[in-house]
N, C-alpha and C. Protein backbone atom coordinates (compact mmCIF):
# COMPACT_ATOMS: atom_id res chain seq x y z
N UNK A 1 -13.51 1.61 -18.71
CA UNK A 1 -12.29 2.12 -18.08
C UNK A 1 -12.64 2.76 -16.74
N UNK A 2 -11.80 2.51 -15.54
CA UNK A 2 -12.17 2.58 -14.11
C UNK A 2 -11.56 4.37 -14.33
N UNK A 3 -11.72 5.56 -13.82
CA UNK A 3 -11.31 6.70 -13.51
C UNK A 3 -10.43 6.68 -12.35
N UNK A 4 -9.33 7.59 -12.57
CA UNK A 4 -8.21 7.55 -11.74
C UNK A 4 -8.68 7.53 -10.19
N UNK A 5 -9.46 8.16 -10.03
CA UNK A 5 -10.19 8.50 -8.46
C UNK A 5 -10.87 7.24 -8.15
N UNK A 6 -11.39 6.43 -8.93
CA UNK A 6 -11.66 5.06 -8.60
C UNK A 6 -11.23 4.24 -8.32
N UNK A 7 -9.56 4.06 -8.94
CA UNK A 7 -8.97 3.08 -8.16
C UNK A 7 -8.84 2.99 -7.11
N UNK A 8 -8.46 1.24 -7.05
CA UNK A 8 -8.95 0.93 -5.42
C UNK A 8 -6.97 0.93 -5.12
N UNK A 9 -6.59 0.72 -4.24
CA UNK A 9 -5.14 0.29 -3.42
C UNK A 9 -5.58 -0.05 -1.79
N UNK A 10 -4.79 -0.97 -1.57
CA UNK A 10 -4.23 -1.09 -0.19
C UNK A 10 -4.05 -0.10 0.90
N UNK A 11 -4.97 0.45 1.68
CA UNK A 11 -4.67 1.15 3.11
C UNK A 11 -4.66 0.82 4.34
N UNK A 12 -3.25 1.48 5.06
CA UNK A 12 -3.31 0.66 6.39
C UNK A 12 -4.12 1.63 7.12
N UNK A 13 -4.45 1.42 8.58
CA UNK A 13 -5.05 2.30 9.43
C UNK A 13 -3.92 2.14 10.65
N UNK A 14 -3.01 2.64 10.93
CA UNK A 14 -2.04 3.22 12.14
C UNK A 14 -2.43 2.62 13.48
N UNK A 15 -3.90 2.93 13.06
CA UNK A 15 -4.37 2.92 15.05
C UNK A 15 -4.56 1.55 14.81
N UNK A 16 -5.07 0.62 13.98
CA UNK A 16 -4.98 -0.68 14.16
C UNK A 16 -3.45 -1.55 14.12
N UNK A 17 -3.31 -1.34 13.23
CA UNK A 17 -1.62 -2.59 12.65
C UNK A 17 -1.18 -2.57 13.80
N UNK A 18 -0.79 -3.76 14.10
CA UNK A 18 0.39 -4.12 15.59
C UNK A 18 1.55 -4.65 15.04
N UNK A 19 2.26 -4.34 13.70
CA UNK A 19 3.09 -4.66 13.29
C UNK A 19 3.41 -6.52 12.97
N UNK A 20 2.21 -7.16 12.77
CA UNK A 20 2.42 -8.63 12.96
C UNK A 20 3.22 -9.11 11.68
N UNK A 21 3.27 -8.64 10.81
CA UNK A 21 4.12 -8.68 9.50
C UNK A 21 3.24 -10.06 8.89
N UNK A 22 1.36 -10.10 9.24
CA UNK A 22 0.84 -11.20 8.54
C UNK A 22 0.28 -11.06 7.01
N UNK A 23 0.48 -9.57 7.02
CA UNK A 23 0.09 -9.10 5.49
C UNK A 23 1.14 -9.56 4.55
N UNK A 24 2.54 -9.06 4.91
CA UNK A 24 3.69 -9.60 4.56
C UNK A 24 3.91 -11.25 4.14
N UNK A 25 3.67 -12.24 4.78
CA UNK A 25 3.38 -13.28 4.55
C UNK A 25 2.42 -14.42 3.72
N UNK A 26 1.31 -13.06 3.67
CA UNK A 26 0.02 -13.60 2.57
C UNK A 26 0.60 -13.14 1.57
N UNK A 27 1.10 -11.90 1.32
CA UNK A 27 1.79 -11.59 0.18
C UNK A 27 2.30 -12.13 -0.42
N UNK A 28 3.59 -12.90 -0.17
CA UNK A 28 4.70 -13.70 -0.71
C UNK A 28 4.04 -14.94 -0.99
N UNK A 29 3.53 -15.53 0.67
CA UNK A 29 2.69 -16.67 -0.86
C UNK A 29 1.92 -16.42 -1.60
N UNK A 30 1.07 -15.49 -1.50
CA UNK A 30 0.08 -15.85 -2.91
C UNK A 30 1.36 -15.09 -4.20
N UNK A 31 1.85 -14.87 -4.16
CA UNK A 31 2.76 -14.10 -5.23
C UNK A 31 3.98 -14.84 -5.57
N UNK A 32 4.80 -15.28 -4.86
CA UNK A 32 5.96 -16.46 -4.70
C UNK A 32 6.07 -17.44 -4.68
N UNK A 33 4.99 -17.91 -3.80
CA UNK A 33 4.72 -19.36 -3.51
C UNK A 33 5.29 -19.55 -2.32
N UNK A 34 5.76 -18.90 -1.24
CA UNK A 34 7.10 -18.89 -0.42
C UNK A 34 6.49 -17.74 1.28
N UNK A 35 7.11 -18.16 1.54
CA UNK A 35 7.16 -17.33 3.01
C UNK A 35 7.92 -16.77 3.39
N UNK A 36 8.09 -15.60 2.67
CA UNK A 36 8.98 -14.89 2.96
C UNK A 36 8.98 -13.09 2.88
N UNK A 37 9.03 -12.60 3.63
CA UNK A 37 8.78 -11.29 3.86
C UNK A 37 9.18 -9.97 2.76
N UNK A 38 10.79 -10.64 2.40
CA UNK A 38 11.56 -10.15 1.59
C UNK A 38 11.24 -10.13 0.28
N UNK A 39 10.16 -11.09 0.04
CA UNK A 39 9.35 -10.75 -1.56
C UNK A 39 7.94 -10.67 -1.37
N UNK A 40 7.86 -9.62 -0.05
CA UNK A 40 6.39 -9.63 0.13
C UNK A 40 5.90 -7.76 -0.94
N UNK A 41 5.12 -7.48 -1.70
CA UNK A 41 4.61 -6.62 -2.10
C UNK A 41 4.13 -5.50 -1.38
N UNK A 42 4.34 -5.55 0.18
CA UNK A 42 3.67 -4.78 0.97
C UNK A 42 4.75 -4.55 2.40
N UNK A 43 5.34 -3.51 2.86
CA UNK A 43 5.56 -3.92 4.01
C UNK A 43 5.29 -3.53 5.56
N UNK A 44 5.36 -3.91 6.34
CA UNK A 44 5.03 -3.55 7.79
C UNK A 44 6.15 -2.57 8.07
N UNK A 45 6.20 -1.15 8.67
CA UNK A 45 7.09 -1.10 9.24
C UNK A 45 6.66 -0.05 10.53
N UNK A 46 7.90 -0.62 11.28
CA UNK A 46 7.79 0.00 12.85
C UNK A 46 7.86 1.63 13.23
N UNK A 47 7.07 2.41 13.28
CA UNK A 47 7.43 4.05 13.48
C UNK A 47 7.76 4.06 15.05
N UNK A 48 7.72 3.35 15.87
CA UNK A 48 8.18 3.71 17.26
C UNK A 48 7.46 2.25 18.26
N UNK A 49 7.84 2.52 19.18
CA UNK A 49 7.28 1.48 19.96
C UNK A 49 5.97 1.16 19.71
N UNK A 50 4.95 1.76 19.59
CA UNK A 50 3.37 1.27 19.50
C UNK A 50 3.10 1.53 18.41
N UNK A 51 3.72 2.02 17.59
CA UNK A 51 3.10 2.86 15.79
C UNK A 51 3.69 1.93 14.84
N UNK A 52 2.66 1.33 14.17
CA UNK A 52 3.30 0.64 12.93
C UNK A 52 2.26 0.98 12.06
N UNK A 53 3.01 0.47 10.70
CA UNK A 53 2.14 0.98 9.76
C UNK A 53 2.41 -0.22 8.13
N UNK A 54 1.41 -0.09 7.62
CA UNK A 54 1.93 -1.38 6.07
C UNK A 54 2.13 -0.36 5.39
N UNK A 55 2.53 -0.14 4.26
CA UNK A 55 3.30 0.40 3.03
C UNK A 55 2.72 -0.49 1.99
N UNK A 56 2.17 -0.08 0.76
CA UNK A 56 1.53 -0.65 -0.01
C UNK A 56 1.17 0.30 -1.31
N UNK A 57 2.14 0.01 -2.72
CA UNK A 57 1.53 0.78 -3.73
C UNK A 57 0.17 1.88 -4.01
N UNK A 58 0.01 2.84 -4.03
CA UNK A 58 -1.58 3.52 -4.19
C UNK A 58 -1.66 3.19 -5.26
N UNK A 59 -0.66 3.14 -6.31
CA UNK A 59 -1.14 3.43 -7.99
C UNK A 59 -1.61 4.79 -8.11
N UNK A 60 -1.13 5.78 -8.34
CA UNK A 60 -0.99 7.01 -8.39
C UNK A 60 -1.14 7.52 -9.47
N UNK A 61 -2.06 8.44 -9.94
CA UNK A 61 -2.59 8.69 -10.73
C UNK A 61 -1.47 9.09 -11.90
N UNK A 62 -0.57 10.32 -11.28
CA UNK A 62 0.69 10.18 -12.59
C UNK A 62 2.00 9.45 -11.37
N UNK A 63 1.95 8.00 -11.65
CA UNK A 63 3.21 7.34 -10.91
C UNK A 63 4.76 8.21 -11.45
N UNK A 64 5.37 8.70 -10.19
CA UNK A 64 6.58 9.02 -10.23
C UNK A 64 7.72 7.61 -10.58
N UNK A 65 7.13 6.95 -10.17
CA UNK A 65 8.16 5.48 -10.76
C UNK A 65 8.39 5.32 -12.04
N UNK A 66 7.04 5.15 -12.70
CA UNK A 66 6.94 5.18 -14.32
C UNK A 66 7.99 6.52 -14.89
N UNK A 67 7.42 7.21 -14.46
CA UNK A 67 8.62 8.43 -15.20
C UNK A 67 9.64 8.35 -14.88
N UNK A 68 10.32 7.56 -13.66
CA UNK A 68 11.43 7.80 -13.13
C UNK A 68 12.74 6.58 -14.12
N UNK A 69 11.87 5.60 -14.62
CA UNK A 69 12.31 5.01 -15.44
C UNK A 69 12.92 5.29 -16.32
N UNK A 70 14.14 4.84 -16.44
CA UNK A 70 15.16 4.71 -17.73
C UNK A 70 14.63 4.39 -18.84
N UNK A 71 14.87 2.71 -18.49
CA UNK A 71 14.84 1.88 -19.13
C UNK A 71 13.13 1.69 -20.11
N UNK A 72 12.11 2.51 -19.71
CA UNK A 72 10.59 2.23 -19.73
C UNK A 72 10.00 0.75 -19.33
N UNK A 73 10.71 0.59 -18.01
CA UNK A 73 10.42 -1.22 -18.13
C UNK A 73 9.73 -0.85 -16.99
N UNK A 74 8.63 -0.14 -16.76
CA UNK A 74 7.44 0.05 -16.03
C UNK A 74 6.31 0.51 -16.46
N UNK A 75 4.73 0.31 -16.89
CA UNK A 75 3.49 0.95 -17.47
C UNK A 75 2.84 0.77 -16.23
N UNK A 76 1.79 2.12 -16.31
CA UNK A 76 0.78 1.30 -15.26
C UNK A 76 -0.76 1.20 -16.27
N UNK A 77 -1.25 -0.19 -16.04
CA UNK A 77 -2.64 0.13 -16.68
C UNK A 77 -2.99 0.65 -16.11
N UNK A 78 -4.16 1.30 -17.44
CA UNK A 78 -5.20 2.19 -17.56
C UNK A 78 -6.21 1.94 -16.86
N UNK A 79 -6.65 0.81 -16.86
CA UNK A 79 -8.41 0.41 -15.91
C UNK A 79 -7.83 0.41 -14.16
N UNK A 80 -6.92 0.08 -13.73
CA UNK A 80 -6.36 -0.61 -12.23
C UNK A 80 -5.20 0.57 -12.32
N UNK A 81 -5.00 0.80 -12.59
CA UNK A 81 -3.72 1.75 -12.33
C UNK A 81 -2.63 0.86 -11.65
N UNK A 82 -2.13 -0.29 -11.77
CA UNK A 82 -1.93 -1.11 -11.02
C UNK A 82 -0.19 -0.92 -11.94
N UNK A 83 0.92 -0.90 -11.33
CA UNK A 83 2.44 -0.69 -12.37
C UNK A 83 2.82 -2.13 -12.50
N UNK A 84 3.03 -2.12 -13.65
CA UNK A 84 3.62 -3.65 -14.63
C UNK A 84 4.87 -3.25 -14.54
N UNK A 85 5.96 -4.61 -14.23
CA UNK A 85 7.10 -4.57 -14.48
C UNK A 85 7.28 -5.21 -15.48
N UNK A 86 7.84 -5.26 -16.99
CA UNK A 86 8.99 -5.95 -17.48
C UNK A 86 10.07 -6.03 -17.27
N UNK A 87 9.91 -7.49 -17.21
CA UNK A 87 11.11 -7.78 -16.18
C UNK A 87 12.65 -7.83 -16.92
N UNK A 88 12.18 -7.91 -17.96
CA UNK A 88 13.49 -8.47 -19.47
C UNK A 88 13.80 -6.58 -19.33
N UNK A 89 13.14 -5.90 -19.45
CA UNK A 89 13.66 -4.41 -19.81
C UNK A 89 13.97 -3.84 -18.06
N UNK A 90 13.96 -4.05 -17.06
CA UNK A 90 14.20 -4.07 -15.70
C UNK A 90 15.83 -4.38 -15.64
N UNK A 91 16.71 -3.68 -15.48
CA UNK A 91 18.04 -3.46 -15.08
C UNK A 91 18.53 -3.65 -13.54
N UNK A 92 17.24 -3.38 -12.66
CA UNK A 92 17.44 -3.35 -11.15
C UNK A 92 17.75 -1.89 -10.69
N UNK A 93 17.97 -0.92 -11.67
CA UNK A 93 19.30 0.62 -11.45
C UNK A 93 18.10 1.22 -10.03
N UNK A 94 16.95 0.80 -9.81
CA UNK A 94 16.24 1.54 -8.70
C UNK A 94 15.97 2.74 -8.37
N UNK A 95 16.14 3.60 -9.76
CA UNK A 95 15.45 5.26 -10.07
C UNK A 95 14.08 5.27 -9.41
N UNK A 96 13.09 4.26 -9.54
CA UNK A 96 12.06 4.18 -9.40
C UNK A 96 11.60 4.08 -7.97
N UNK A 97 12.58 3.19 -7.21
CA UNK A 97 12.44 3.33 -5.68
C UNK A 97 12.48 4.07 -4.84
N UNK A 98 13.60 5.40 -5.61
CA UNK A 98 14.26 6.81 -5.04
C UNK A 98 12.59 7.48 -5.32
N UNK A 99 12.01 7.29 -6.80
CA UNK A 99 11.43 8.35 -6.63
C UNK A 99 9.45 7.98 -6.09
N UNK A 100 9.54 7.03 -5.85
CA UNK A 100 8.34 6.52 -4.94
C UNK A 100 8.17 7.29 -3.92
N UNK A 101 7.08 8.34 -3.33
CA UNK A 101 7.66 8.97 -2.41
C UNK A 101 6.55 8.08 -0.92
N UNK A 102 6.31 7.31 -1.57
CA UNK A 102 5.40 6.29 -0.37
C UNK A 102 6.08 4.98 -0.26
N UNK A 103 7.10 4.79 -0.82
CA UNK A 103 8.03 3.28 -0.64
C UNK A 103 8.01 2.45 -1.05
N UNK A 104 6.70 2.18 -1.69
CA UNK A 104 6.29 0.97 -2.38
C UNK A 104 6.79 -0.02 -3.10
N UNK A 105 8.25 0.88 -4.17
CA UNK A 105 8.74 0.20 -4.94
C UNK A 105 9.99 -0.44 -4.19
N UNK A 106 10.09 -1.86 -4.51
CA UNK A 106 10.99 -2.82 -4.14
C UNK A 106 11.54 -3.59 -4.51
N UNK A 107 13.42 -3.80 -4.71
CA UNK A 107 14.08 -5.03 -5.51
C UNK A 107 13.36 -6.42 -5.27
N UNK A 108 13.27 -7.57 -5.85
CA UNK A 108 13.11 -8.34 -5.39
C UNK A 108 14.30 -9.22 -5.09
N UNK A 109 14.52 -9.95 -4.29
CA UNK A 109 15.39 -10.29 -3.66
C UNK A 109 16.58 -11.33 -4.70
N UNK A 110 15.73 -11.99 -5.41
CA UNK A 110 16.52 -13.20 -6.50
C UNK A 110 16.12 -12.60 -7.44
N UNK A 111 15.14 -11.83 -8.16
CA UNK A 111 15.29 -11.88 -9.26
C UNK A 111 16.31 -10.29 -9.84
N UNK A 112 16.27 -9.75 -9.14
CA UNK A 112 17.21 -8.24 -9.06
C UNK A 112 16.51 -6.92 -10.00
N UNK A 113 15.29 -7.54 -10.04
CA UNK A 113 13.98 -6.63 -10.67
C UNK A 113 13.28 -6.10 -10.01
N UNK A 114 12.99 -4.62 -9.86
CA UNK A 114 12.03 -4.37 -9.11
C UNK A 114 10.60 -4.91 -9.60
N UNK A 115 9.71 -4.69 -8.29
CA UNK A 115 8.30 -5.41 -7.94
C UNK A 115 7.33 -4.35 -7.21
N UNK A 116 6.24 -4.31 -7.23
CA UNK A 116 4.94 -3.82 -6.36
C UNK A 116 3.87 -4.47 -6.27
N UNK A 117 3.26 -3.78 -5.63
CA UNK A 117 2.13 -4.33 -5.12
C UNK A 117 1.44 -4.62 -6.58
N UNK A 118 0.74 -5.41 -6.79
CA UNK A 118 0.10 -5.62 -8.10
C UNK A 118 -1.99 -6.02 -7.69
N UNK A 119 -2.31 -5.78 -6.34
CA UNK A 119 -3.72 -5.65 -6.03
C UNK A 119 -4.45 -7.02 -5.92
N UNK A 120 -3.39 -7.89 -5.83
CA UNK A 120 -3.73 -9.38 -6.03
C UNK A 120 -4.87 -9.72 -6.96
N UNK A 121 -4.63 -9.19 -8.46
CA UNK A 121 -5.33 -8.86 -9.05
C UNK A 121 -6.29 -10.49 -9.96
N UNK A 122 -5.20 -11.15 -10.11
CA UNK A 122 -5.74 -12.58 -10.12
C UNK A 122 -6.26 -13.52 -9.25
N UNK A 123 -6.40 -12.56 -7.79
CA UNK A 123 -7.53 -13.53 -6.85
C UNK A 123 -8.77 -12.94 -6.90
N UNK A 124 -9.78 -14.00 -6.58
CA UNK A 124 -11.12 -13.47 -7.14
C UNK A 124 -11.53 -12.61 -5.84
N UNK A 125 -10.91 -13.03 -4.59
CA UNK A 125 -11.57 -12.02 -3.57
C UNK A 125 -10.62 -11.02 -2.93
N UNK A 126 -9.60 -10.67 -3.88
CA UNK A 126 -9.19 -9.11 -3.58
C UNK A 126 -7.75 -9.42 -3.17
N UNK A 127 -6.90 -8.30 -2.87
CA UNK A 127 -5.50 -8.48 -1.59
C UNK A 127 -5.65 -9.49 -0.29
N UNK A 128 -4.90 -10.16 -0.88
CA UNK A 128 -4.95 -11.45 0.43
C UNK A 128 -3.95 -10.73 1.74
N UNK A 129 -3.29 -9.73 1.96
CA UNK A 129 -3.27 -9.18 2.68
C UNK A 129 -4.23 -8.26 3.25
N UNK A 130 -5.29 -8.29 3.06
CA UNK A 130 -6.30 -7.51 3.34
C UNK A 130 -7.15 -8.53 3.81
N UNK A 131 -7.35 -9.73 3.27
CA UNK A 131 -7.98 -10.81 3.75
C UNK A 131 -7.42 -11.78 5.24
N UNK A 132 -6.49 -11.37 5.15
CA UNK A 132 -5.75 -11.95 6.22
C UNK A 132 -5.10 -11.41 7.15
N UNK A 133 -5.58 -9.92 7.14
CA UNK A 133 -4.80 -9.02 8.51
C UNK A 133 -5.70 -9.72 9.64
N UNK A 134 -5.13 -10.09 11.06
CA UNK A 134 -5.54 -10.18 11.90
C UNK A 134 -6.76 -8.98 13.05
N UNK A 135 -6.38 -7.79 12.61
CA UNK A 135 -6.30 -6.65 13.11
C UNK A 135 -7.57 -5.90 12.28
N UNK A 136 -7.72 -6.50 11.23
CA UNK A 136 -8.46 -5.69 10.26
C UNK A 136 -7.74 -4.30 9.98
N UNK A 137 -6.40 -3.72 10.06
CA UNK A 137 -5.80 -2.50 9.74
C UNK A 137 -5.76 -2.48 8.36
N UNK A 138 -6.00 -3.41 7.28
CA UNK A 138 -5.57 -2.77 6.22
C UNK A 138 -7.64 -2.91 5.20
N UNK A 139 -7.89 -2.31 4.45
CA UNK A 139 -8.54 -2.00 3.50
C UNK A 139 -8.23 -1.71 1.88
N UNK A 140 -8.97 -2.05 1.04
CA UNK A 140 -8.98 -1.98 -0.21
C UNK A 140 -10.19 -0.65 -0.57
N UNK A 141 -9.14 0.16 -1.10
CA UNK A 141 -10.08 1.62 -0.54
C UNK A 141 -9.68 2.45 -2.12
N UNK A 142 -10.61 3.44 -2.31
CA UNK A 142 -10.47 4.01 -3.35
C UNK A 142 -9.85 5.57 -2.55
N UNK A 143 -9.32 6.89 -3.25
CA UNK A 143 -8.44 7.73 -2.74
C UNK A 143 -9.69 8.47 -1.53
N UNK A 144 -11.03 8.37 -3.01
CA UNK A 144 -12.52 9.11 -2.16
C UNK A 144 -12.72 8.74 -0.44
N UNK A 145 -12.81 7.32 -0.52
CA UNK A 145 -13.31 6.35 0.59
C UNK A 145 -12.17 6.65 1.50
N UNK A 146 -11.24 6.97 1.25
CA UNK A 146 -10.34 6.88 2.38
C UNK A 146 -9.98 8.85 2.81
N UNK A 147 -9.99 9.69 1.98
CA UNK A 147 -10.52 11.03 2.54
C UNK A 147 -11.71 11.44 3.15
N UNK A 148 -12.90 10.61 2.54
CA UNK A 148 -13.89 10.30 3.35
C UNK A 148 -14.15 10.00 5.17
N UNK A 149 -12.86 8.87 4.77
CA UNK A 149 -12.89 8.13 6.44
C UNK A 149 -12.01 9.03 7.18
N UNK A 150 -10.92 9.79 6.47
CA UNK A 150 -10.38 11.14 7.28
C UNK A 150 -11.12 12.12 7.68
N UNK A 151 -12.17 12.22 6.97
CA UNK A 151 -13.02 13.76 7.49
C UNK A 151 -13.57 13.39 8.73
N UNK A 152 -14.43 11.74 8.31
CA UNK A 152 -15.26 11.32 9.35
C UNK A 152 -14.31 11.30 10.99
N UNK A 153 -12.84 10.89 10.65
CA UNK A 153 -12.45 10.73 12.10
C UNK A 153 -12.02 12.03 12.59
N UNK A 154 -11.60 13.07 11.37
CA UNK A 154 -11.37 14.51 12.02
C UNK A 154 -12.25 15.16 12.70
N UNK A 155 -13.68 14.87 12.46
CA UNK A 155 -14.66 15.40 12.67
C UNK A 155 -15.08 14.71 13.96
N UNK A 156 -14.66 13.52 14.26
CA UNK A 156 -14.97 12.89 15.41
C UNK A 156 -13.97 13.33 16.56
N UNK A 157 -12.90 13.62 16.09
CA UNK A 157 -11.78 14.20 16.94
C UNK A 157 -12.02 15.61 17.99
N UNK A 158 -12.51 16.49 16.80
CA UNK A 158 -13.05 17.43 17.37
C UNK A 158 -14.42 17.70 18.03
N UNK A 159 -14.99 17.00 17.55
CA UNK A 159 -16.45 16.51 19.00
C UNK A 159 -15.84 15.92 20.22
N UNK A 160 -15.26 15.09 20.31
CA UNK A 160 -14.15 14.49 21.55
C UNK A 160 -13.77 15.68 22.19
N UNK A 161 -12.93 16.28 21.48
CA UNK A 161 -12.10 17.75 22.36
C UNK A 161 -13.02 18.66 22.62
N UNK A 162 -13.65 18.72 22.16
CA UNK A 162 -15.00 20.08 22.78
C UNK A 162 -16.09 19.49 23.83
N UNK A 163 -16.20 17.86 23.46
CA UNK A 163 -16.79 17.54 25.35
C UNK A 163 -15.03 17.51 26.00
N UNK A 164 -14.57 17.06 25.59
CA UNK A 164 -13.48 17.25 26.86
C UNK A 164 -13.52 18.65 27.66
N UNK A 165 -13.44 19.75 26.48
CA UNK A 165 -13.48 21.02 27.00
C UNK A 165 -14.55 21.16 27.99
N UNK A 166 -15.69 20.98 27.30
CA UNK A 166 -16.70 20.97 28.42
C UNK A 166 -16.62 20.64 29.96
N UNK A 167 -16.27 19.41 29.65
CA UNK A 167 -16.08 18.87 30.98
C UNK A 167 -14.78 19.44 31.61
N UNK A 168 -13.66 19.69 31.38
CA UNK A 168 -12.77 20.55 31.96
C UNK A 168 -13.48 22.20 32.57
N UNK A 169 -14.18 22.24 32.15
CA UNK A 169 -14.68 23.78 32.56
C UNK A 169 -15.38 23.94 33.69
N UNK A 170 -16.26 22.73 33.86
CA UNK A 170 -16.89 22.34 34.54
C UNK A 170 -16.86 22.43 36.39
């Protein structure tokens, strides 16, 4: 059994994504069969002219979706933390979308069931949106690896601003 802190999920990086919506597209086909954005598991979206960002399930250690459920037509396993829909016990009522507080959860378009990211867990080499960002913005990252890569750039931030200072003083 993988430990909650181990699971891996989908992360974008801000300063990379240019909003190409190609994650979006690997998504749906490997998952649909289809090209289409609207049943993609992941999405791109625009924060302002130059800021975009993907949206992508974490699998959260206690998922607010799962509880947010009525119906219990959501589990997440135990090893992947990864949320199962049943789709027969799935009503569409979207408690679960309200209470996602990262977005993740999404109707699907025909079948009127919600859907997530599921880690492209039946391909042998990982999120094919991760395989196929142009940009390299997104990663398959555990919660560690990616607070990790926050310290490292906070810490780089502030070496930056203290030669800046320097050199302003100057």
């Amino acid at each position: 059994m993988v430990r909650a802190q181990d699971r891996k999920f989908v992360s974008a990086d801000p300063e990379k994504c240019v909003g190409c919506v190609v994650c979006e597209y690997a998504c749906s086909m490997t998952n649909d069969n289809t090209f289409n954005p609207a049943k993609s598991r992941i999405r791109a979206l625009r924060l302002g002219p130059l800021n975009n960002i993907a949206v992508a399930c974490r699998h959260c250690e206690d998922p607010a979706c799962v509880a947010a459920c009525p119906r219990d037509a959501l589990r997440q396993e135990e090893d992947t933390g990864i949320i199962v829909v049943d789709e027969d016990a799935c009503d569409g009522c979207a408690w679960c979308i309200s209470a996602c507080q990262f977005g993740a959860m999404m109707m699907h378009p025909d079948k009127k069931v919600v859907f997530t990211c599921n880690s492209c867990k039946d391909q042998e080499d990982g999120p094919q949106c991760v395989k196929w960002c142009p940009e390299e913005a997104l990663t398959f990252v555990t919660a560690q690896q990616l607070a990790q890569k926050s310290r490292i750039t906070a810490v780089k931030n502030l070496f930056q601003e203290s030669k800046e200072k320097k050199a302003a003083s100057k």
